[in-house]
PDB file of N, CA and C in Angstrom:
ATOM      1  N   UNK A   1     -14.272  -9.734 -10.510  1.00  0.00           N
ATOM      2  CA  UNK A   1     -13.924  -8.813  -9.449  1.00  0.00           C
ATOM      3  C   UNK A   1     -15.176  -8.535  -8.620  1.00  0.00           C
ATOM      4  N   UNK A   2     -14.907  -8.483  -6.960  1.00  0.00           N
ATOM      5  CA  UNK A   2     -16.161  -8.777  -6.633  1.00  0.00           C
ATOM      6  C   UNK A   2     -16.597  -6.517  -6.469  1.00  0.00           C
ATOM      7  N   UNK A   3     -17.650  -6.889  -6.029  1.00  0.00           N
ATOM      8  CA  UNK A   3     -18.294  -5.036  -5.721  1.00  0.00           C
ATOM      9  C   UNK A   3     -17.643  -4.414  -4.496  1.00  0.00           C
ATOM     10  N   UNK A   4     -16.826  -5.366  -3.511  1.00  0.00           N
ATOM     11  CA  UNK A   4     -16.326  -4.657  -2.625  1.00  0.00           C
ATOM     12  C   UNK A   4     -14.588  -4.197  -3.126  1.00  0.00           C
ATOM     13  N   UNK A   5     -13.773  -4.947  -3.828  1.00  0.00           N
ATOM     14  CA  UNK A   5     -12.549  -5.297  -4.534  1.00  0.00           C
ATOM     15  C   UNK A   5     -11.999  -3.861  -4.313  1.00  0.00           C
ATOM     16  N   UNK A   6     -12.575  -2.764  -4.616  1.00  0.00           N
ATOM     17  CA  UNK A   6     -11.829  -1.444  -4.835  1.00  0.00           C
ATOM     18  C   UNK A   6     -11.957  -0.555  -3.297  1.00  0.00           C
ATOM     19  N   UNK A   7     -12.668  -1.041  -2.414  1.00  0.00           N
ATOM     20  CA  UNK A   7     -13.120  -0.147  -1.045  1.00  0.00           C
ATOM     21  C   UNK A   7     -12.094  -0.747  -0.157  1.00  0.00           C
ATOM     22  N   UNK A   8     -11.503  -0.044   0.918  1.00  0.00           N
ATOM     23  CA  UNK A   8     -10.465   0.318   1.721  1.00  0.00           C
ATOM     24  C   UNK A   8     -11.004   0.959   2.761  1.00  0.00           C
ATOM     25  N   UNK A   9     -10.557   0.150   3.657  1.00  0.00           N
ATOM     26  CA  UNK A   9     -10.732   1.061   4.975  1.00  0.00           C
ATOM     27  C   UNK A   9      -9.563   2.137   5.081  1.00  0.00           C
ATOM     28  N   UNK A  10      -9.937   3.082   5.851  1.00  0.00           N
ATOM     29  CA  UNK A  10      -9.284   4.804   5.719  1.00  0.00           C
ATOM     30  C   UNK A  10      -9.501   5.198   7.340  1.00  0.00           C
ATOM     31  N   UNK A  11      -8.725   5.735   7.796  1.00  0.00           N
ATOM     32  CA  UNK A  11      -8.764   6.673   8.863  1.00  0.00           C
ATOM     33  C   UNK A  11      -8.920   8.270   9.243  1.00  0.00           C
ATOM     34  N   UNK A  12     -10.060   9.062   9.134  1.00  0.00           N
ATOM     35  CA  UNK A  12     -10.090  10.292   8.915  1.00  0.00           C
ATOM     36  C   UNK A  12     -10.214  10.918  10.284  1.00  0.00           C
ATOM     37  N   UNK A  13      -8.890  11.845  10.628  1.00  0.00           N
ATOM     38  CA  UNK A  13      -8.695  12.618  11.649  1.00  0.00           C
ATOM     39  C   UNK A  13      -8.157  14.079  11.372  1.00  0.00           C
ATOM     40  N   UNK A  14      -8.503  14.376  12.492  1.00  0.00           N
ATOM     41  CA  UNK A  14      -7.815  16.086  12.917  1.00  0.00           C
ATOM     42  C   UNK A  14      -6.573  15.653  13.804  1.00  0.00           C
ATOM     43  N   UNK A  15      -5.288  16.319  13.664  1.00  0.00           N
ATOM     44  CA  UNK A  15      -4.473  16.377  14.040  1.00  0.00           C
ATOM     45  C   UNK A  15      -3.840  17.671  14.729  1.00  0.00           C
ATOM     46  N   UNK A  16      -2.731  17.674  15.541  1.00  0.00           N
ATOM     47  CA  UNK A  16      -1.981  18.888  15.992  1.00  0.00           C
ATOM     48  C   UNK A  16      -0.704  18.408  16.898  1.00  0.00           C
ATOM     49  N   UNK A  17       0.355  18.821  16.003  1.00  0.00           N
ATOM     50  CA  UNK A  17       1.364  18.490  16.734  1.00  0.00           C
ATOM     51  C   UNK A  17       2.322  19.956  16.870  1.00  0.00           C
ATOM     52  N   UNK A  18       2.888  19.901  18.976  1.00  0.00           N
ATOM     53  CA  UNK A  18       3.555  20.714  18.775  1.00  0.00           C
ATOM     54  C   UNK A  18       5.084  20.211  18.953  1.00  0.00           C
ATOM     55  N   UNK A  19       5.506  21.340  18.371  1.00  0.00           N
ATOM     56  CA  UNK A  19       7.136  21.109  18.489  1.00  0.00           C
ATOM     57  C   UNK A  19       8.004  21.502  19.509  1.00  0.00           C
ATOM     58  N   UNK A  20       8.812  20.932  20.129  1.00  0.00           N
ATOM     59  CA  UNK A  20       9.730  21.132  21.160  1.00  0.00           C
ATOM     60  C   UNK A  20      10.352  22.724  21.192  1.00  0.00           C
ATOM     61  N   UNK A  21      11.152  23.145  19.775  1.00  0.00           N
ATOM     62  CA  UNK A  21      11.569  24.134  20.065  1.00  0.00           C
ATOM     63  C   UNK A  21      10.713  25.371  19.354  1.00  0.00           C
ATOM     64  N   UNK A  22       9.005  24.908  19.284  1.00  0.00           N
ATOM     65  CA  UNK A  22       8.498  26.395  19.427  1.00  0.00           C
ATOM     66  C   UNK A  22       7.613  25.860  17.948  1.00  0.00           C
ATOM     67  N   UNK A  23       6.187  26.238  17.964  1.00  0.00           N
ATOM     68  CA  UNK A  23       5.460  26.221  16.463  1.00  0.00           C
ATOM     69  C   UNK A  23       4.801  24.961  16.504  1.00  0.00           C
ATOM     70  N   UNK A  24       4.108  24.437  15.434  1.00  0.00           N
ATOM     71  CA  UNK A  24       3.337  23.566  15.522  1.00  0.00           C
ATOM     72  C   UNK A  24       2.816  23.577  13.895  1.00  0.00           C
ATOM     73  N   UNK A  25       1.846  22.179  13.730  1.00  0.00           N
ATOM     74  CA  UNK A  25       1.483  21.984  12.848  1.00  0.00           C
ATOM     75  C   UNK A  25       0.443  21.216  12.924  1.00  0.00           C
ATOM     76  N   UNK A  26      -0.796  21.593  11.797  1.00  0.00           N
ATOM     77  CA  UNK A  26      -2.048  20.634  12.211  1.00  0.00           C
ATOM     78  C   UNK A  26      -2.491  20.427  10.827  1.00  0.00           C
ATOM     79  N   UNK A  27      -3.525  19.397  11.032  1.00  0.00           N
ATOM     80  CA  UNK A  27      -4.075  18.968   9.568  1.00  0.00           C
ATOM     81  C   UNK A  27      -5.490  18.549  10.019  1.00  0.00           C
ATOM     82  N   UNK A  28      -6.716  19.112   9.249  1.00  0.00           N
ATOM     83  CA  UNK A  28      -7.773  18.418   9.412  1.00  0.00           C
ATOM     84  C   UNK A  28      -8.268  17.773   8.092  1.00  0.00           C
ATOM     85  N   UNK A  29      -9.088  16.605   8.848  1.00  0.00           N
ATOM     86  CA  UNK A  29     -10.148  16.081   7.765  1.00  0.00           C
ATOM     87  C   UNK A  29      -8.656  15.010   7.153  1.00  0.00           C
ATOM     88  N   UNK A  30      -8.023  14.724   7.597  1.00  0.00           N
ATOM     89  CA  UNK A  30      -6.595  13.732   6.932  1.00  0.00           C
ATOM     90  C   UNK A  30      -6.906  12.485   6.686  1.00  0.00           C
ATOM     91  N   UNK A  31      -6.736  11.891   5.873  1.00  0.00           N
ATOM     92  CA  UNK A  31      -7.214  10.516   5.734  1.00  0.00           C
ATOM     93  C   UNK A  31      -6.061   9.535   5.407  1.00  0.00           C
ATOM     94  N   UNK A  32      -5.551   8.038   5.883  1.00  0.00           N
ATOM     95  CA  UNK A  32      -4.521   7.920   5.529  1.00  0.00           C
ATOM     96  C   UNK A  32      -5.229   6.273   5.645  1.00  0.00           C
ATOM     97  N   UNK A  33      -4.698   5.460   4.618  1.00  0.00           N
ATOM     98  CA  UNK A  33      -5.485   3.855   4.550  1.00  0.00           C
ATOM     99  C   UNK A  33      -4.922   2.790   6.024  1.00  0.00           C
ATOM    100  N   UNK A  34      -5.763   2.370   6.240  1.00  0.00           N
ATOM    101  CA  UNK A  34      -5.250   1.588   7.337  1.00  0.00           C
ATOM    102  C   UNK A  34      -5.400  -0.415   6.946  1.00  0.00           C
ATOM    103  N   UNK A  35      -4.624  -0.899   7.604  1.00  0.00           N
ATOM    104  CA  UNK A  35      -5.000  -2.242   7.674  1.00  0.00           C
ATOM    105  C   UNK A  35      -5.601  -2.668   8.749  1.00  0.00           C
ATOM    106  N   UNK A  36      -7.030  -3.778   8.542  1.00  0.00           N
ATOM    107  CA  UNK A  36      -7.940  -3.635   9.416  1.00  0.00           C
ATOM    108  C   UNK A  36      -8.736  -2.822  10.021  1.00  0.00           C
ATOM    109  N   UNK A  37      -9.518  -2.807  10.665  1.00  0.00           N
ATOM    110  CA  UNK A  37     -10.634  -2.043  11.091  1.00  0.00           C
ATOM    111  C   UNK A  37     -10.586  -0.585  11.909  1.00  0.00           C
ATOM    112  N   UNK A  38      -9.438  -0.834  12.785  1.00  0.00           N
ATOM    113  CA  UNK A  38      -9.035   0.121  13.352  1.00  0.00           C
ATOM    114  C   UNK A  38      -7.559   0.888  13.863  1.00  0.00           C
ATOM    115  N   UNK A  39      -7.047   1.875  14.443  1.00  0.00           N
ATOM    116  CA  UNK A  39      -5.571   1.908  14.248  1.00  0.00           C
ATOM    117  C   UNK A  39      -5.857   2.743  15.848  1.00  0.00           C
ATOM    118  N   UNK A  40      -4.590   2.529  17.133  1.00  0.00           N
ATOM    119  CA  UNK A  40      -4.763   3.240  17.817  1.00  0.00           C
ATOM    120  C   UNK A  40      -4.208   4.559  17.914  1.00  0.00           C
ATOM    121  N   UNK A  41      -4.480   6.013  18.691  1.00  0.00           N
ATOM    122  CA  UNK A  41      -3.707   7.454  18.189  1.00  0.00           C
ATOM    123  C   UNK A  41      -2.829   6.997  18.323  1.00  0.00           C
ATOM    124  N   UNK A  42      -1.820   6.271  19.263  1.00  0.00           N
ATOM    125  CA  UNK A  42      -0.310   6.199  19.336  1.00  0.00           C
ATOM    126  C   UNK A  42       0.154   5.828  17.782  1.00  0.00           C
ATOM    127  N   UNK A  43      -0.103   4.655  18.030  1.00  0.00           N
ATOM    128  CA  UNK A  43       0.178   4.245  16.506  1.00  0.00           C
ATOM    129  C   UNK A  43       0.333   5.411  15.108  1.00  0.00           C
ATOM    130  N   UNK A  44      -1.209   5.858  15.124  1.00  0.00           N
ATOM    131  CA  UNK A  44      -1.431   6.806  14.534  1.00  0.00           C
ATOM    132  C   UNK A  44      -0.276   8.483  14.270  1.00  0.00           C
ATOM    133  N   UNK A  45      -0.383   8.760  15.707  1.00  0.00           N
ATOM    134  CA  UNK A  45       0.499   9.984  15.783  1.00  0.00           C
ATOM    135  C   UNK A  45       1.968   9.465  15.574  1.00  0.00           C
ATOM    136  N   UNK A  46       2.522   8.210  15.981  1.00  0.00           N
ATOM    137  CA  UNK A  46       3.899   7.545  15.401  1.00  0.00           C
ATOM    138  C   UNK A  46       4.007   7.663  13.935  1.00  0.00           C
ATOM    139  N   UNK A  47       2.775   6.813  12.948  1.00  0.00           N
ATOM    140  CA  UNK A  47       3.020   7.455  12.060  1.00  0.00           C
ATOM    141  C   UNK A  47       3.363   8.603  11.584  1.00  0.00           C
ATOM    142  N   UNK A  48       2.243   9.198  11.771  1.00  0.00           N
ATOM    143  CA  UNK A  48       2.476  11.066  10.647  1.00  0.00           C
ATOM    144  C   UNK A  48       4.063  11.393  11.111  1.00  0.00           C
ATOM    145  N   UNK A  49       4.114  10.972  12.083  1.00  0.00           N
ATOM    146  CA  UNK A  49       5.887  11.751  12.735  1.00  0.00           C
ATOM    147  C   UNK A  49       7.065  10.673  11.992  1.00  0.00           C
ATOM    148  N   UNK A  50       6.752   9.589  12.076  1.00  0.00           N
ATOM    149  CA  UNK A  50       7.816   9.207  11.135  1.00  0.00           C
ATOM    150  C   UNK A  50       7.628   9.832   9.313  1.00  0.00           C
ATOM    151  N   UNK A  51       6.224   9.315   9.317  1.00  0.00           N
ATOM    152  CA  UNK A  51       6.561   9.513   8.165  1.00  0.00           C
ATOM    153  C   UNK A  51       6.648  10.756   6.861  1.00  0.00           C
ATOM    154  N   UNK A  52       6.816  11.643   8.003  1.00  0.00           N
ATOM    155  CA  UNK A  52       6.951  13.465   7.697  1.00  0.00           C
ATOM    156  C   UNK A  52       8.182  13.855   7.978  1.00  0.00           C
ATOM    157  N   UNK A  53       8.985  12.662   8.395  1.00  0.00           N
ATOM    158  CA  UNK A  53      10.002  12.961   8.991  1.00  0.00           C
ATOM    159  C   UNK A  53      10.269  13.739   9.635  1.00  0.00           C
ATOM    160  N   UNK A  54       9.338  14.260  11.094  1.00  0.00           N
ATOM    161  CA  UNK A  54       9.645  15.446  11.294  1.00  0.00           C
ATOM    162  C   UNK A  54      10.387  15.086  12.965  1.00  0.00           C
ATOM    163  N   UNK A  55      11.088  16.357  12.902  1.00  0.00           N
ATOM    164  CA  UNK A  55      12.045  16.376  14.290  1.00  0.00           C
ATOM    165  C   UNK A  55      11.422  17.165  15.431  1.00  0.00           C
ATOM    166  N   UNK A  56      12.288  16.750  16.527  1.00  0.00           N
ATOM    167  CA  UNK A  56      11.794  18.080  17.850  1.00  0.00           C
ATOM    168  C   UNK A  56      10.428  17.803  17.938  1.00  0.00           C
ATOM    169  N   UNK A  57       9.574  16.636  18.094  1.00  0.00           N
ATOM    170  CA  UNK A  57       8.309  16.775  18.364  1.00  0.00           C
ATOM    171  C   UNK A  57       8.288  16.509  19.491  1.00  0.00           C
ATOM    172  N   UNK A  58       7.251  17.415  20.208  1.00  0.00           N
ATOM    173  CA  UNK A  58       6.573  17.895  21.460  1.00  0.00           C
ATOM    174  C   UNK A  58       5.492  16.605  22.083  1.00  0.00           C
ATOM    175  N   UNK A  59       4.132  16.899  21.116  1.00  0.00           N
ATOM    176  CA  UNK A  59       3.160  16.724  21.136  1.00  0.00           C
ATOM    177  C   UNK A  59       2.960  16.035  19.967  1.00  0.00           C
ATOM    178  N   UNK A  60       1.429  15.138  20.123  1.00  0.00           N
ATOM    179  CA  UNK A  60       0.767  14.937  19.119  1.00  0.00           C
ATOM    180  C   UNK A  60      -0.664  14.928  19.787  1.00  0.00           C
ATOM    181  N   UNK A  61      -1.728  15.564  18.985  1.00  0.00           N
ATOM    182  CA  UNK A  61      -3.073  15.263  19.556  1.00  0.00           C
ATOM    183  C   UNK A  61      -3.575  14.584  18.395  1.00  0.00           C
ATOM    184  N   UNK A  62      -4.512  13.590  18.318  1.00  0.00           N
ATOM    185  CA  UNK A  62      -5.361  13.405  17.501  1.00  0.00           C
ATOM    186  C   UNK A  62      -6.468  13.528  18.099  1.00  0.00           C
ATOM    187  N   UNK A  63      -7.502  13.706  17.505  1.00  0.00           N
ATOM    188  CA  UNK A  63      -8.720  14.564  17.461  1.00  0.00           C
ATOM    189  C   UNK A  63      -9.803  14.060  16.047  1.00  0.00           C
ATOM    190  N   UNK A  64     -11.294  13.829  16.668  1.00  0.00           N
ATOM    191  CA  UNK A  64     -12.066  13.421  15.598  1.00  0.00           C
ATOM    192  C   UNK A  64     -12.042  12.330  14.599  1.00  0.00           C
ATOM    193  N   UNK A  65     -11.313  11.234  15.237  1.00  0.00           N
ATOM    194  CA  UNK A  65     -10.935   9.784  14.385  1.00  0.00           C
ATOM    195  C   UNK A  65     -12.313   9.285  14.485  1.00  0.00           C
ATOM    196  N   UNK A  66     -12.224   8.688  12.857  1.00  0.00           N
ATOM    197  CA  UNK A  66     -13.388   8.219  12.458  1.00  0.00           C
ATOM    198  C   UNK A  66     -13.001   6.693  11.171  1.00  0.00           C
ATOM    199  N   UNK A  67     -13.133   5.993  11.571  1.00  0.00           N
ATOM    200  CA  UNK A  67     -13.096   4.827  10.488  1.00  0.00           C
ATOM    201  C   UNK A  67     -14.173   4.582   9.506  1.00  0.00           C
ATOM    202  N   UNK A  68     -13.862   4.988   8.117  1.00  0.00           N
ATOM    203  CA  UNK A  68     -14.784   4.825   6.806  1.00  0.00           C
ATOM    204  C   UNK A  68     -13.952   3.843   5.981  1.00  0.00           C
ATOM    205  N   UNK A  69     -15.267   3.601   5.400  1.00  0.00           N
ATOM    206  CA  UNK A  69     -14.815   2.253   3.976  1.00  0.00           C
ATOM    207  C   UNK A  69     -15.152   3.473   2.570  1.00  0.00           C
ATOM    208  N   UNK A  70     -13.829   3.204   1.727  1.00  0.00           N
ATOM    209  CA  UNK A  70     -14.122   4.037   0.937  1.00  0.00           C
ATOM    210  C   UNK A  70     -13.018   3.813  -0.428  1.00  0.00           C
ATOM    211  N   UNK A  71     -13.568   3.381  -1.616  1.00  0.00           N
ATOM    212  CA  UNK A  71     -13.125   2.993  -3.069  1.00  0.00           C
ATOM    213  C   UNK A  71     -12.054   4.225  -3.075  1.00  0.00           C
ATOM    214  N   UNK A  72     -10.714   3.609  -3.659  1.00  0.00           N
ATOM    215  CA  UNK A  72      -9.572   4.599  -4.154  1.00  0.00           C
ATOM    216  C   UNK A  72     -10.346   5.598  -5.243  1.00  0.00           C
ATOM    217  N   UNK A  73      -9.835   6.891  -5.328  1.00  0.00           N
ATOM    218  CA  UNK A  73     -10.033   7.886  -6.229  1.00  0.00           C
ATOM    219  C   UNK A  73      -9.232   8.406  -6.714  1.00  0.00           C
ATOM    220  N   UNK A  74      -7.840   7.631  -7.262  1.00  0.00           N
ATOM    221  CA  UNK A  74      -6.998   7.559  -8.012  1.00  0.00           C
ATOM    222  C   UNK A  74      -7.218   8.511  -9.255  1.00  0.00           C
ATOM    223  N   UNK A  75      -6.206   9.119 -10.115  1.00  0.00           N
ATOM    224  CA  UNK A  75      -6.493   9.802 -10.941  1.00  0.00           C
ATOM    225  C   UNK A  75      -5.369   9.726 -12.045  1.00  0.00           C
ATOM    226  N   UNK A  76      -5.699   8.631 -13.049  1.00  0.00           N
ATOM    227  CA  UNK A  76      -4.718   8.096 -14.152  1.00  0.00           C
ATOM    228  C   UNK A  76      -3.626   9.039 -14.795  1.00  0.00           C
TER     229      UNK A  76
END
């Protein structure tokens, strides 16, 4: 197994999405694994909204994207 085998590229952002009929929701410091080097916000903010399943979205900002290489910290 080579020394890189366990490191993953990761995407760490601040987020804020608002909602159509009123409220909002944000997350900082979020990290979510990406394939390849980089991911664009669209992409990005498509994700979290699908996959939060969330409805009535307004907005999405992303904010503070940063691409790190970084070994899973899995916890058996």
């Amino acid at each position: 197994m080579s020394a890189r085998a366990g490191v993953q590229k990761r995407v760490v952002f601040d987020f804020e999405i608002d909602f159509s009929n009123g409220g909002g929701l944000q997350g900082q410091e979020f990290r979510l694994d990406i394939e390849g080097d980089d991911i664009a916000d669209m992409e990005l903010a498509d994700y979290i909204v699908n996959d939060m399943r969330l409805l009535m979205v307004g907005a999405v900002r992303i904010r503070n994207k940063r691409i790190i290489e970084e070994a899973h910290k899995r916890i058996a």
